[in-house]
Every structure is written in C-alpha cells, then in structure tokens.
C-alpha atoms as a PDB file:
ATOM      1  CA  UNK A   1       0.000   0.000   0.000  1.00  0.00           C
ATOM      2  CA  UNK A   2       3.140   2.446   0.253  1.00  0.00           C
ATOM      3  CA  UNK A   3       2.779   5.571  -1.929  1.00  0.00           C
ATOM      4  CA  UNK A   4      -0.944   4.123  -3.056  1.00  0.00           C
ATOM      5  CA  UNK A   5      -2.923   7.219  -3.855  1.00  0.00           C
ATOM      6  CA  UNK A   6      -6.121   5.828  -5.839  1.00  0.00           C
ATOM      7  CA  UNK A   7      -8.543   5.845  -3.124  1.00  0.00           C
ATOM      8  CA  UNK A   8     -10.558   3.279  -5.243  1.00  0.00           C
ATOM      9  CA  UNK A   9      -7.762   0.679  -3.804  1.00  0.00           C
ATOM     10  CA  UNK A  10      -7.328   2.034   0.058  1.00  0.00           C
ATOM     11  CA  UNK A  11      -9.216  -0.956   2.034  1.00  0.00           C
ATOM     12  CA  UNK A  12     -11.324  -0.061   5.134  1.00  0.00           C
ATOM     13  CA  UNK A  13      -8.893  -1.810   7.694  1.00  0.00           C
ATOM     14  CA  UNK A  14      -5.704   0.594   6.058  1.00  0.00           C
ATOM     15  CA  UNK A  15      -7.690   4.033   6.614  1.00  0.00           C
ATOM     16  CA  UNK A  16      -6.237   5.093   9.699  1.00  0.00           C
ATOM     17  CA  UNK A  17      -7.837   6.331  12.845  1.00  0.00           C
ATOM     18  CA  UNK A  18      -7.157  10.081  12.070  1.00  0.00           C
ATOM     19  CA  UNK A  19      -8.999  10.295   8.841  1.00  0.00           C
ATOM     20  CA  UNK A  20     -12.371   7.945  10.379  1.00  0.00           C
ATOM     21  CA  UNK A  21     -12.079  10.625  13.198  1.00  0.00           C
ATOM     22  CA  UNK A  22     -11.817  13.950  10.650  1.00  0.00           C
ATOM     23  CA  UNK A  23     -14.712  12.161   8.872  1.00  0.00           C
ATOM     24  CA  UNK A  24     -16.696  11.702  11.620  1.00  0.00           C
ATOM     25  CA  UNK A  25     -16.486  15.364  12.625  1.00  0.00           C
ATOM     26  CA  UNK A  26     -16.941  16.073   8.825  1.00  0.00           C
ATOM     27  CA  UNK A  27     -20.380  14.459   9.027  1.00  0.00           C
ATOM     28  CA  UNK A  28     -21.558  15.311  12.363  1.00  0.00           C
ATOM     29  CA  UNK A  29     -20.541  18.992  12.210  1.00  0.00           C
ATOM     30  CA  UNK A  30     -20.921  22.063  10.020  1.00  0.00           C
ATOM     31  CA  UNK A  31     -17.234  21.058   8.235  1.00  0.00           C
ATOM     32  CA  UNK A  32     -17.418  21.465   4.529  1.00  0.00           C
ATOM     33  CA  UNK A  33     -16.126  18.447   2.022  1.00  0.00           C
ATOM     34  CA  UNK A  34     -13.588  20.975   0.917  1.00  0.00           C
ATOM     35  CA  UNK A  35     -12.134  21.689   4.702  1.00  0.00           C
ATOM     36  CA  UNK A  36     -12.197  17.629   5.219  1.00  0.00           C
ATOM     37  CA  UNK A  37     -10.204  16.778   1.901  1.00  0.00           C
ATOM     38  CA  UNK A  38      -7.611  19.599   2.627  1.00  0.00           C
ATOM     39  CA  UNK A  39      -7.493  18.610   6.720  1.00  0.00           C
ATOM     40  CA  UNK A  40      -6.534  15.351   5.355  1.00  0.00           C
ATOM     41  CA  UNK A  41      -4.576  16.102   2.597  1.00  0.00           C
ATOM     42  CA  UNK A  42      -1.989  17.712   5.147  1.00  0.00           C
ATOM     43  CA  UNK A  43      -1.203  14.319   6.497  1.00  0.00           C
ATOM     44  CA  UNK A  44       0.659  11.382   5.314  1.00  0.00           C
ATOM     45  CA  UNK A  45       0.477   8.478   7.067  1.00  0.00           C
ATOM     46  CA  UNK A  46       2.540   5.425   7.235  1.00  0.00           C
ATOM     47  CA  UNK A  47       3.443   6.756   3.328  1.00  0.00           C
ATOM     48  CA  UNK A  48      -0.270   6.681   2.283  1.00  0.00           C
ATOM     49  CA  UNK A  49      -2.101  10.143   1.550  1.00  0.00           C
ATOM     50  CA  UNK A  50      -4.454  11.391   4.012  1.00  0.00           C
ATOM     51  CA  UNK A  51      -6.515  12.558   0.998  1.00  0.00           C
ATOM     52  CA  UNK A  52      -6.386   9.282  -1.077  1.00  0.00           C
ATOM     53  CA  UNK A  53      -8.023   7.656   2.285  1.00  0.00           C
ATOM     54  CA  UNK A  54     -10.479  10.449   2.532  1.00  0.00           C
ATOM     55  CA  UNK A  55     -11.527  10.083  -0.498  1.00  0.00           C
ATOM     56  CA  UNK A  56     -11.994   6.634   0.031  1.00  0.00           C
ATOM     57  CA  UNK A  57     -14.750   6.951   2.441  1.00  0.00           C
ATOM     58  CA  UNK A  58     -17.016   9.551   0.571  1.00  0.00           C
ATOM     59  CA  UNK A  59     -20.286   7.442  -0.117  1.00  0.00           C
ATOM     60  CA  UNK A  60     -20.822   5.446  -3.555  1.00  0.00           C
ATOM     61  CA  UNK A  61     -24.677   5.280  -3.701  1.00  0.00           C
ATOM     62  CA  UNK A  62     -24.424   3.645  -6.954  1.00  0.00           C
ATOM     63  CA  UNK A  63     -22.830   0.579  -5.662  1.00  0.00           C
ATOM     64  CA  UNK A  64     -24.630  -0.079  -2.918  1.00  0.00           C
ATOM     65  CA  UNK A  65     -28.110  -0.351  -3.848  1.00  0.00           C
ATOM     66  CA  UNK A  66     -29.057  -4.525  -2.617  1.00  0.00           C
ATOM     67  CA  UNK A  67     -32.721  -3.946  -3.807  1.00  0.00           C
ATOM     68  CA  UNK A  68     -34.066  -2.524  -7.018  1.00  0.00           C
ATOM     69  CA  UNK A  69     -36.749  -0.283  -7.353  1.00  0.00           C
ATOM     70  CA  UNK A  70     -38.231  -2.386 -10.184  1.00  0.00           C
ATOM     71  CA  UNK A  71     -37.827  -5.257  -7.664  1.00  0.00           C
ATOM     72  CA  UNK A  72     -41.481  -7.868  -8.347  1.00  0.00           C
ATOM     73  CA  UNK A  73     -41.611  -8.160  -4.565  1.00  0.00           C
ATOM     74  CA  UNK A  74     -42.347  -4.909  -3.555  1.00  0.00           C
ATOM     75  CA  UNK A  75     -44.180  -1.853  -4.840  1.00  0.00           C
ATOM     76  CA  UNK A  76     -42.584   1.724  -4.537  1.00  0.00           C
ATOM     77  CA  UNK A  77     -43.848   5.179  -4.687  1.00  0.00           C
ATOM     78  CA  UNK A  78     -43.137   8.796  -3.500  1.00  0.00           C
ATOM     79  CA  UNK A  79     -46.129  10.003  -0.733  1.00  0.00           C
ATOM     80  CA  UNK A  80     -47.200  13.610  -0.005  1.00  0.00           C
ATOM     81  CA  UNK A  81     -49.665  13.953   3.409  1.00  0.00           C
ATOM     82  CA  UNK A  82     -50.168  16.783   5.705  1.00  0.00           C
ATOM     83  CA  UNK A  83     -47.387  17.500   8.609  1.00  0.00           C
ATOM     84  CA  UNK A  84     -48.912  19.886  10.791  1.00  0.00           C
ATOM     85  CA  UNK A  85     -46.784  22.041  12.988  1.00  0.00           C
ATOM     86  CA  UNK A  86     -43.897  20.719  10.667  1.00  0.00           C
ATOM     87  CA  UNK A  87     -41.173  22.641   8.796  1.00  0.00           C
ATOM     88  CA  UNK A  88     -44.295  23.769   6.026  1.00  0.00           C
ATOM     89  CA  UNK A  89     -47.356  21.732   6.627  1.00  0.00           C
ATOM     90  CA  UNK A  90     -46.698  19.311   4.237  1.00  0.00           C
ATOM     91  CA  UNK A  91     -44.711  16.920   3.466  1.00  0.00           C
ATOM     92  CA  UNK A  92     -43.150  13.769   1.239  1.00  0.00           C
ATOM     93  CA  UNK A  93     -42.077  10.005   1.540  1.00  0.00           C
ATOM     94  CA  UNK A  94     -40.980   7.187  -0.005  1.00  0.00           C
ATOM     95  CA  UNK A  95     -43.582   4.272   0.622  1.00  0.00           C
ATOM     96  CA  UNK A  96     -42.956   0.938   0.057  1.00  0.00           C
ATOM     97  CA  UNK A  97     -45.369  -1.918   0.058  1.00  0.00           C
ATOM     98  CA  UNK A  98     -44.827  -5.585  -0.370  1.00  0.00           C
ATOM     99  CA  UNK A  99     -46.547  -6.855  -3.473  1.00  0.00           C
ATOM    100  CA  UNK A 100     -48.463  -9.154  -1.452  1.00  0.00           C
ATOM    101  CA  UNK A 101     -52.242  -7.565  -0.538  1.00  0.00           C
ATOM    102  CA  UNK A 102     -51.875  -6.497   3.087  1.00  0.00           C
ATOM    103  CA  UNK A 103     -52.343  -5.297   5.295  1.00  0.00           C
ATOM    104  CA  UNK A 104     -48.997  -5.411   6.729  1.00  0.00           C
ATOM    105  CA  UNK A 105     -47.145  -4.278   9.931  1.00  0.00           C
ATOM    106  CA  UNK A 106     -45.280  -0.759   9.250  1.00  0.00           C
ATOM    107  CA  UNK A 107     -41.920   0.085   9.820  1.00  0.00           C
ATOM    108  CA  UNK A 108     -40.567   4.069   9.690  1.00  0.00           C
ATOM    109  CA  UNK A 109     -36.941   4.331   8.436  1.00  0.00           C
ATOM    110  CA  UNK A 110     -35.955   7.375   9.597  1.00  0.00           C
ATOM    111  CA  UNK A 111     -32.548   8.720   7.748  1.00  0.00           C
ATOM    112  CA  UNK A 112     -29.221  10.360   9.088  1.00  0.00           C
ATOM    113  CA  UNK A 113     -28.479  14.298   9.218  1.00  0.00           C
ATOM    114  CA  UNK A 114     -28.626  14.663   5.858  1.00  0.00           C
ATOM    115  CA  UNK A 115     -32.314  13.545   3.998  1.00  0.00           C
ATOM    116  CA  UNK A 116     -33.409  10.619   2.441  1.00  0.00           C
ATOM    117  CA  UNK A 117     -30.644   9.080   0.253  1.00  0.00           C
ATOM    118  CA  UNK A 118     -30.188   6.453  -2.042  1.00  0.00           C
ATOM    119  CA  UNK A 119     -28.930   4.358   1.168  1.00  0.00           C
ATOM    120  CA  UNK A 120     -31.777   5.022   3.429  1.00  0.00           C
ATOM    121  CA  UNK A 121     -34.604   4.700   0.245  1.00  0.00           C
ATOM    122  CA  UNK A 122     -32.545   0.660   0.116  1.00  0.00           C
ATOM    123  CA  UNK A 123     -33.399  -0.179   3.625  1.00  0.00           C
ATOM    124  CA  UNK A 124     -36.679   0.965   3.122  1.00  0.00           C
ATOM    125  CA  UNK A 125     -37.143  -1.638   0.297  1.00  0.00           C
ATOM    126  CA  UNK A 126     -35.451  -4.485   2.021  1.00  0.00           C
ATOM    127  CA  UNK A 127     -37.897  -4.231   4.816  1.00  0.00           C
ATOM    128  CA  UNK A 128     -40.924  -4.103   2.041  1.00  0.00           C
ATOM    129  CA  UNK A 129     -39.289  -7.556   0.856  1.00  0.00           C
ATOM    130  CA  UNK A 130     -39.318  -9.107   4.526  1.00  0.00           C
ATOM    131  CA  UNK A 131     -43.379  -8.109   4.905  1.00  0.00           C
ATOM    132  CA  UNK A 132     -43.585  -4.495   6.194  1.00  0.00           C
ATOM    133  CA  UNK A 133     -44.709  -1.362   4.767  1.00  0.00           C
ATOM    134  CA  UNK A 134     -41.992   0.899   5.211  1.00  0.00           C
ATOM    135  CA  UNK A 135     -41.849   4.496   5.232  1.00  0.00           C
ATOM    136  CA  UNK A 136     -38.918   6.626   4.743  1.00  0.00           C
ATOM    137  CA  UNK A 137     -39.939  10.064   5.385  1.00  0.00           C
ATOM    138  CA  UNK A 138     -37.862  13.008   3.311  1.00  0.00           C
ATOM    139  CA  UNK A 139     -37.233  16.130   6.276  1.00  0.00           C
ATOM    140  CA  UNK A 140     -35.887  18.266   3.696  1.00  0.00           C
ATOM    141  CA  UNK A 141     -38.657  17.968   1.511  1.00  0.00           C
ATOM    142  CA  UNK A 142     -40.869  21.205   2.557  1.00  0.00           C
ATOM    143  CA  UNK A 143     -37.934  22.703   1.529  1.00  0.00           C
ATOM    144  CA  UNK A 144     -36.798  21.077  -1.621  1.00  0.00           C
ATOM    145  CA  UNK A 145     -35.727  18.213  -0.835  1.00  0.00           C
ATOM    146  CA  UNK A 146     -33.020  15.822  -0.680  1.00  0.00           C
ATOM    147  CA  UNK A 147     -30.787  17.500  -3.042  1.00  0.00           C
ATOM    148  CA  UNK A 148     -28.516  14.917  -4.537  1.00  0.00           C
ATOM    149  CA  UNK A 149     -25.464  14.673  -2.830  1.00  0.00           C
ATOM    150  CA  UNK A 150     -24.885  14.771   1.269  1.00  0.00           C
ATOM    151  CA  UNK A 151     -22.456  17.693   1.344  1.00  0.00           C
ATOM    152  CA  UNK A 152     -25.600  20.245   0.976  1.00  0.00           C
ATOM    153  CA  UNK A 153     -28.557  17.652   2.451  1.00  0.00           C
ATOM    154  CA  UNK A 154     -26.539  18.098   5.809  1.00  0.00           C
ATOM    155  CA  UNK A 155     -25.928  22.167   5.521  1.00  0.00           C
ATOM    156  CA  UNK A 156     -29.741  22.194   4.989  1.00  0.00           C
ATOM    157  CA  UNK A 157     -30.810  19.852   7.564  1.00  0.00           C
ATOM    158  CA  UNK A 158     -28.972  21.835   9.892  1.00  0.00           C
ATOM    159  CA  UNK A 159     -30.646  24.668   8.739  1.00  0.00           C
ATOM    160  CA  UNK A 160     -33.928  23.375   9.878  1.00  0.00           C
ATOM    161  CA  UNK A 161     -35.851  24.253  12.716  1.00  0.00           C
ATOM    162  CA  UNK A 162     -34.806  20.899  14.669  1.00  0.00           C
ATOM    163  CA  UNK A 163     -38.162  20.604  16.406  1.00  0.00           C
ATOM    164  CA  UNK A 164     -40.018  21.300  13.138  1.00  0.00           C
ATOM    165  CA  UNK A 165     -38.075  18.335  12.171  1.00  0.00           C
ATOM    166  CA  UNK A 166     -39.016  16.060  14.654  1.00  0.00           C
ATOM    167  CA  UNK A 167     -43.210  17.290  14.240  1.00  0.00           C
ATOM    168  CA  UNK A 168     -42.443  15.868  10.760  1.00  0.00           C
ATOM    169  CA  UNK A 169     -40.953  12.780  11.475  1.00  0.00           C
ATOM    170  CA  UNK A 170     -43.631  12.254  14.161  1.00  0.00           C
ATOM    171  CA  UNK A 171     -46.297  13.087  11.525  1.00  0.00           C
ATOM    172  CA  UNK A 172     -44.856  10.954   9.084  1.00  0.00           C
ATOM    173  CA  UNK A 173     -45.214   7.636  11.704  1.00  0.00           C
ATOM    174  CA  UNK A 174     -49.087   8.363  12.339  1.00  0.00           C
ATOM    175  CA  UNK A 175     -49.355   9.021   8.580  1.00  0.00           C
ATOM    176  CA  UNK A 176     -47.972   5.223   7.738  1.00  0.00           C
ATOM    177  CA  UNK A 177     -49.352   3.446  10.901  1.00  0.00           C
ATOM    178  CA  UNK A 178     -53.194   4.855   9.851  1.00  0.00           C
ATOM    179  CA  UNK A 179     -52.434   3.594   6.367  1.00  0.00           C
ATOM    180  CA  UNK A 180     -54.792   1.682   4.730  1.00  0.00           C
ATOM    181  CA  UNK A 181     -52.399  -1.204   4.291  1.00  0.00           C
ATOM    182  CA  UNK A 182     -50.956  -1.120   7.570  1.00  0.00           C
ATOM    183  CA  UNK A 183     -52.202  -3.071  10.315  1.00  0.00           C
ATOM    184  CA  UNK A 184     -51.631  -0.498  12.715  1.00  0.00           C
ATOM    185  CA  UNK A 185     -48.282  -2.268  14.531  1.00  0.00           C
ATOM    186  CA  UNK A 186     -45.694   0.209  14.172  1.00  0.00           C
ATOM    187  CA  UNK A 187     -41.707   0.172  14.160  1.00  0.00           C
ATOM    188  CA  UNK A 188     -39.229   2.027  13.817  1.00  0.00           C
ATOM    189  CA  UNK A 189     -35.646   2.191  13.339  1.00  0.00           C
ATOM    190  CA  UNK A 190     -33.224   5.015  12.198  1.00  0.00           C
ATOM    191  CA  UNK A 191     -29.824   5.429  11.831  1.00  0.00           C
ATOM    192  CA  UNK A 192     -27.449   8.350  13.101  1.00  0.00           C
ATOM    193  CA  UNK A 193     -29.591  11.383  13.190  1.00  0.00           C
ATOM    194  CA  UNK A 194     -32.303   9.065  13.237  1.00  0.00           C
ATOM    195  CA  UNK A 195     -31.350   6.646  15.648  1.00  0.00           C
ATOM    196  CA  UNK A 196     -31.540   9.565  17.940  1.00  0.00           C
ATOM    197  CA  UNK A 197     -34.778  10.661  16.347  1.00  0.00           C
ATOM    198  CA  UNK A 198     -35.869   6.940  16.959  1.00  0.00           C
ATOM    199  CA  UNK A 199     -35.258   7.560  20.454  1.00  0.00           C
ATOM    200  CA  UNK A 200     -37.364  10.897  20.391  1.00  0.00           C
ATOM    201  CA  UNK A 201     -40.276   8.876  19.240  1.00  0.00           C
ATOM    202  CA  UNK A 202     -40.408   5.857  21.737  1.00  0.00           C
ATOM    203  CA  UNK A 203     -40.489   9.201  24.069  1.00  0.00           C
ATOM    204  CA  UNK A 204     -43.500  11.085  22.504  1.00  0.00           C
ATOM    205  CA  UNK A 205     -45.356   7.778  21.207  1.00  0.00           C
ATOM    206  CA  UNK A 206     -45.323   5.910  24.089  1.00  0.00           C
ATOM    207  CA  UNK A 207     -47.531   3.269  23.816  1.00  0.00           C
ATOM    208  CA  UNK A 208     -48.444   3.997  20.139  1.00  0.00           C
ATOM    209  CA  UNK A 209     -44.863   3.125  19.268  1.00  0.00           C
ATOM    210  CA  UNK A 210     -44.184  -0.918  19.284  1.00  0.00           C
ATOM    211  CA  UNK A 211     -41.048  -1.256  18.953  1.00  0.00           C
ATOM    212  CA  UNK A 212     -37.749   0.737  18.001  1.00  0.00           C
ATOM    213  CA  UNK A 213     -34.492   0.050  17.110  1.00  0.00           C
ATOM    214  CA  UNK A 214     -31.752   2.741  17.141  1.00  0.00           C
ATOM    215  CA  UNK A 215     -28.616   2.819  15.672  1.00  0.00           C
ATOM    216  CA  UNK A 216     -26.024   4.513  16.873  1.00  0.00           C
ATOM    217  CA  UNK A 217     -28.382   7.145  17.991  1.00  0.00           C
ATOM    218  CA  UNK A 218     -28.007   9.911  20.452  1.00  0.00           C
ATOM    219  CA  UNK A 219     -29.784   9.290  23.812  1.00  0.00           C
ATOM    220  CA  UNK A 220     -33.047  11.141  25.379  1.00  0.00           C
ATOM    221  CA  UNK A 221     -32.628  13.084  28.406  1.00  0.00           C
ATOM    222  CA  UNK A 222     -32.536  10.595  31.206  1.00  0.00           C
ATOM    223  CA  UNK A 223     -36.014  12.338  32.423  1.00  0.00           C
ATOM    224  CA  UNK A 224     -37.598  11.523  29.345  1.00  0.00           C
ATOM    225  CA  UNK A 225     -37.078   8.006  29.438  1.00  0.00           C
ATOM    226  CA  UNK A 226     -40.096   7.034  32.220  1.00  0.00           C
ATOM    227  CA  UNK A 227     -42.245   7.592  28.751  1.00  0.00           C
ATOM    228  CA  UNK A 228     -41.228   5.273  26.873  1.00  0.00           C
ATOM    229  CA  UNK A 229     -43.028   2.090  26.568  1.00  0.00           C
ATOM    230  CA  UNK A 230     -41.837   0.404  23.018  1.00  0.00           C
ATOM    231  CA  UNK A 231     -39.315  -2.140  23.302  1.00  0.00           C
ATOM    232  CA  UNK A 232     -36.172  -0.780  22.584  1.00  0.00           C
ATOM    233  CA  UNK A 233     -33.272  -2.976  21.069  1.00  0.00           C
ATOM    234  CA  UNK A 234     -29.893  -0.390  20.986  1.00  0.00           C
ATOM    235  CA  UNK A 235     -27.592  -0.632  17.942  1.00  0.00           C
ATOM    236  CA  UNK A 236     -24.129   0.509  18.771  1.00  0.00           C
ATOM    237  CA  UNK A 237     -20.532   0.308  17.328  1.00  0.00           C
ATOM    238  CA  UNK A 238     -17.448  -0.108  19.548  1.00  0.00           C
ATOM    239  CA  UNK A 239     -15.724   2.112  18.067  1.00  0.00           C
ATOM    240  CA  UNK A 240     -17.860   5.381  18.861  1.00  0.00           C
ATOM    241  CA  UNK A 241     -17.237   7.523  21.475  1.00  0.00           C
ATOM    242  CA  UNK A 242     -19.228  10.182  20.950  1.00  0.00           C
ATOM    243  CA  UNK A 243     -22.776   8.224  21.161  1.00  0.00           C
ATOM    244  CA  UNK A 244     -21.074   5.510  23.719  1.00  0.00           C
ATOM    245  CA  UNK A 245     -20.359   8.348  26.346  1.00  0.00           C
ATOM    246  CA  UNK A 246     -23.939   8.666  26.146  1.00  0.00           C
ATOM    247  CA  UNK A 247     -24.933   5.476  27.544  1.00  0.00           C
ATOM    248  CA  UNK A 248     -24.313   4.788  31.365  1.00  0.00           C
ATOM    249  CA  UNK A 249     -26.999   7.554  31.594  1.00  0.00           C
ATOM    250  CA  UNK A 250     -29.305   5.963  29.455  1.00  0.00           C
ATOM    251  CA  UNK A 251     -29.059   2.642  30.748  1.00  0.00           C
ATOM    252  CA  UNK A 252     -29.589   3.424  33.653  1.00  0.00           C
ATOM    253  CA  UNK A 253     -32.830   5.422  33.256  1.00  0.00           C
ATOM    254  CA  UNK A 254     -33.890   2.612  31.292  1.00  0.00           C
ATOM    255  CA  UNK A 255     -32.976  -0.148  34.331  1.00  0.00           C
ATOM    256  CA  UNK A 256     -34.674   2.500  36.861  1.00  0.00           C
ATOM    257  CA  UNK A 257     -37.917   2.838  35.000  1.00  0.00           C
ATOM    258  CA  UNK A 258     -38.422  -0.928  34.221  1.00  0.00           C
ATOM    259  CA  UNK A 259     -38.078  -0.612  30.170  1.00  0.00           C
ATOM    260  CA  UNK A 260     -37.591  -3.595  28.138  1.00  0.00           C
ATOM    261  CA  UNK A 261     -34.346  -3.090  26.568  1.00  0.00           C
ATOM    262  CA  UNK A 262     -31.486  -4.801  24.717  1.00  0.00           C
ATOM    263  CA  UNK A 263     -28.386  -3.391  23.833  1.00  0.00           C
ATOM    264  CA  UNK A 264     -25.779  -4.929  21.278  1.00  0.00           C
ATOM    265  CA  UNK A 265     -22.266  -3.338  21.014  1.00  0.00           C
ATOM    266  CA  UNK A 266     -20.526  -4.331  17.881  1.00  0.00           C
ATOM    267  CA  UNK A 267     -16.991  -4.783  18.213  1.00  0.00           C
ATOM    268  CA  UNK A 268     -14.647  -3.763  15.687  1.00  0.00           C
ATOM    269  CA  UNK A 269     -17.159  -1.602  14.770  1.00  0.00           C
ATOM    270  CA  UNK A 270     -17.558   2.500  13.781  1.00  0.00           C
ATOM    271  CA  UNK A 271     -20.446   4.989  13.632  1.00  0.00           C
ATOM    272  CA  UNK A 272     -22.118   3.980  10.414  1.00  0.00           C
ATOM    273  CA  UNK A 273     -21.197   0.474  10.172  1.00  0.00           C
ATOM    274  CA  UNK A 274     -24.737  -0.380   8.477  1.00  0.00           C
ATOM    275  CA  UNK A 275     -24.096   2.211   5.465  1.00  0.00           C
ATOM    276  CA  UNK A 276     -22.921   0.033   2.733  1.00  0.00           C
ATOM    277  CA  UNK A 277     -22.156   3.342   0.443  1.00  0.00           C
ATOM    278  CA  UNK A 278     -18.887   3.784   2.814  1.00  0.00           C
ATOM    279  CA  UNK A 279     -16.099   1.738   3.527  1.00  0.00           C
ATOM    280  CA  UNK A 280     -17.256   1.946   7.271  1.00  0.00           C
ATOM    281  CA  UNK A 281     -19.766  -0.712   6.529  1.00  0.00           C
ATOM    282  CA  UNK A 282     -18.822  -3.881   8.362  1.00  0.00           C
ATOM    283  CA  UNK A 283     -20.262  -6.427   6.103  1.00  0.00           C
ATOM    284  CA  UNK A 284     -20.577  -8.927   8.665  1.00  0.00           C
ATOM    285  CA  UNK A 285     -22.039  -6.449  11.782  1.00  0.00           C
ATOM    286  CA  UNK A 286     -24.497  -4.790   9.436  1.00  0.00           C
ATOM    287  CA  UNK A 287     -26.134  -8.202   8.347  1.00  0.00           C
ATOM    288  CA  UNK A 288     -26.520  -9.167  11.914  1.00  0.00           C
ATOM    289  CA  UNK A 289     -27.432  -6.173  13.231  1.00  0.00           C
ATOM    290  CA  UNK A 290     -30.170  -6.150  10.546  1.00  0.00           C
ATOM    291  CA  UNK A 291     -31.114  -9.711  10.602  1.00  0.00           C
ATOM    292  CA  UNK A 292     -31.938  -9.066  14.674  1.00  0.00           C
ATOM    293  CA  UNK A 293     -33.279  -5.800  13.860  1.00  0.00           C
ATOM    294  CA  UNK A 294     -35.716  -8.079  11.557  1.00  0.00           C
ATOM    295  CA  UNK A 295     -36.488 -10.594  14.124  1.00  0.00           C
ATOM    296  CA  UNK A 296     -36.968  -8.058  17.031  1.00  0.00           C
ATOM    297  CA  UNK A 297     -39.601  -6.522  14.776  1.00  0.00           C
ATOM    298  CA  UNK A 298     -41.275  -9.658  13.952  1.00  0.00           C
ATOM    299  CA  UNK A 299     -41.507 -10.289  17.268  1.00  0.00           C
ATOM    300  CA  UNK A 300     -43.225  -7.057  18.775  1.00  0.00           C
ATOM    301  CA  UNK A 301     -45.092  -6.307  15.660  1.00  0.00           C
ATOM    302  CA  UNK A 302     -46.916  -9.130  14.986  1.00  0.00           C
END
C-alpha cells in the first residue's frame, strides 16, 4: 500500500484512525467536504495520503443499492400527506409496500443528518421484501428536498428548525401506521440522526410506538425516558465515542424505569457500520445487526 494514492484501492482496515475521526467530525458537524479533503490532505500516514483515504470513504450510492426499485416483490412510490406544525405543513415520503395484498405491519426508516438518500430509500425496500410497509420520510422535503449529494442535504438539515423536524418525522409515523395497508403495529428504526430521532419517538409515542431500534443514535434526556413504553433494542458500534459516552446515563434510566431493553455493542465496529455506500460498513455487523433488527420486529409487531 506504500505511496498508493487511488482511493478506489485504500481498504477499510488501512484508513487510519485520524482520517475515520476527521470524517466523523466532517459528518456530524458544520465542516465542509472541501475543509475535510484539505485537513486530510496535510497528512501522510505510514506513506499513504491522508486525501487518497479520505476520499476513500465519501459514499458510492451507486454501488450499494441490494434492492431494485423495479424489484417484483415490492411496490414503490413517492407520498405527499399533511405534517402539521412541521417545517411547512406538508410533506413527502418514499412508501414501500410488499406486493403481497396487506395489510402489513409498518416500519418508519428514519434517515441520518442529511435527507433521504439512495442508502436510506434501500433499507426501506429491504424491509418491504421481509413483509412491512416501510416508510422513509424526506425532512428536507418542505424545503426542496433531498438535493442529490450529502455535502448540501446536511448544511440544509442543519438549517432546519430541529423541532419542526421532529413534528415531521412524528407526523410521518401516524401518517404510515393509519395507512390503509398497515395493520396499525408500528416500528421504527433510524440510523445516526435518526437513531436519535428513533429515540425521540419511543419518548413522545409511548404506547403507540411498538417497537424501536436505534442505531447509533443519540440518547433522550434521562427524564424523558419514564415515557417510553416500546421495546427498545440499541444498535451501537465499539468504536464510537461520541454516542457511547452517552450510555451509562441511558441505561440506567432505562434499568430505573423498568423498560424492556437490549443493547448490542458491535466490536470492531464505527459509527455507520450499516451504510454500505462507505467503507465503514462492516459487512458482517451490518447483516446481523439487521437480521436481529428483523427478528426483534417480527416479534413485537406481529
């Protein structure tokens, strides 16, 4: 690997911890691509380029679709339905029904900090193919919506009133679970951004929520936790600071108030190990992580 500067040929396990940690920040703050290629540009590590190994772990949508939309087993379609108290009043999904005639329990995918892209639009479908109608709501949509690459979905997220946000993503779980094809069982599960939005929802749901699964989520405020009543199974990476800080707090709200939990740390794991767009995707963790995330749904939404 000495002197290798295609990023196209920089495997996961040779990116060093630096560059995951510049990323990280890249993603999580208000950092601009630009900033995080020329951050990592100044280093050279071991004799690789920071910047090939940046540039290795910028998402490849593209490549990572697992289920078409033209897939026989599932119908897909783009949703508009009323958000009230959202970011406009209105606003936009991507639905996903299994062909078979329902109705069937529903699931809410809820994306990361930066709208609904190709990634999170694939896990909708692959829970369609496994029996539930899934939702995947859009939260930049009243204002556009996702716009095609991350870089500017995550400076316009941000730009959102954040509790706007959450009206629509709470809007947007009523809207599936009274569909007409759903049986009125709801999930859901959400990843970054979401899995902290996730979190929000077994809070403000409570008993209307019947299950969620997190991933790598930030925690609710420890005095927020007596509401929840959904089963909650905990996605987390080992490698991830940040949200692990958060959870001696959480647990132990969770423990006090009697909540049926589950918690599965991942090892050799990092934030975002279920995005197969990015070489943080551990294969092997984000099939079991999803096939439990499956059963645990099965189980509670049945």
């Amino acid at each position: 690997m000495t002197g290798q500067n295609d990023a196209t040929h920089i495997a996961p396990e040779d990116v060093d911890r630096q560059i995951y940690d510049l990323y990280d920040e890249y993603c999580h703050t208000g950092m601009t691509r630009r900033d995080f290629l020329q951050k990592a540009s100044a280093m050279t590590i071991a004799g690789v380029s920071g910047l090939a190994m940046a540039q290795s772990l910028l998402p490849r949508y593209a490549q990572a679709q697992t289920i078409s939309f033209t897939d026989e087993r599932i119908k897909a379609n783009y949703v508009d339905y009323a958000s009230p108290e959202g970011t406009s009043g209105e606003m936009r999904a991507y639905l996903v029904q299994p062909a078979e005639a329902g109705p069937h329990p529903a699931v809410i995918v809820i994306h990361e900090n930066r709208g609904l892209n190709p990634y999170i639009e694939d896990v909708a479908r692959r829970f369609a193919t496994m029996g539930f109608l899934a939702i995947a709501p859009d939260g930049l949509s009243p204002v556009g919506g996702y716009p095609g690459n991350d870089d500017d979905g995550k400076i316009l997220q941000k730009s959102l009133d954040q509790t706007k946000l959450k009206r629509d993503m709470l809007n947007s779980a009523r809207f599936v679970q009274n569909h007409e094809l759903s049986t009125g069982k709801l999930g859901s599960v959400g990843f970054c951004w979401g899995g902290g939005t996730t979190n929000h929802l077994a809070v403000v749901m409570g008993a209307d929520l019947h299950a969620a699964v997190p991933f790598y989520g930030s925690s609710p405020d420890a005095a927020d936790v007596a509401a929840m009543q959904a089963p909650l199974m905990v996605q987390t990476a080992s490698d991830d600071d940040r949200i692990n800080a958060q959870w001696p707090e959480f647990e132990a709200a969770l423990v006090a108030g009697g909540k049926d939990h589950i918690r599965h740390v991942y090892e050799n794991s990092k934030h975002g190990f279920h995005n197969n767009s990015t070489p943080r995707y551990n294969e092997a963790t984000a099939q079991l992580a999803e096939t439990r995330t499956l059963d645990f749904f099965k189980k509670h939404l049945s």
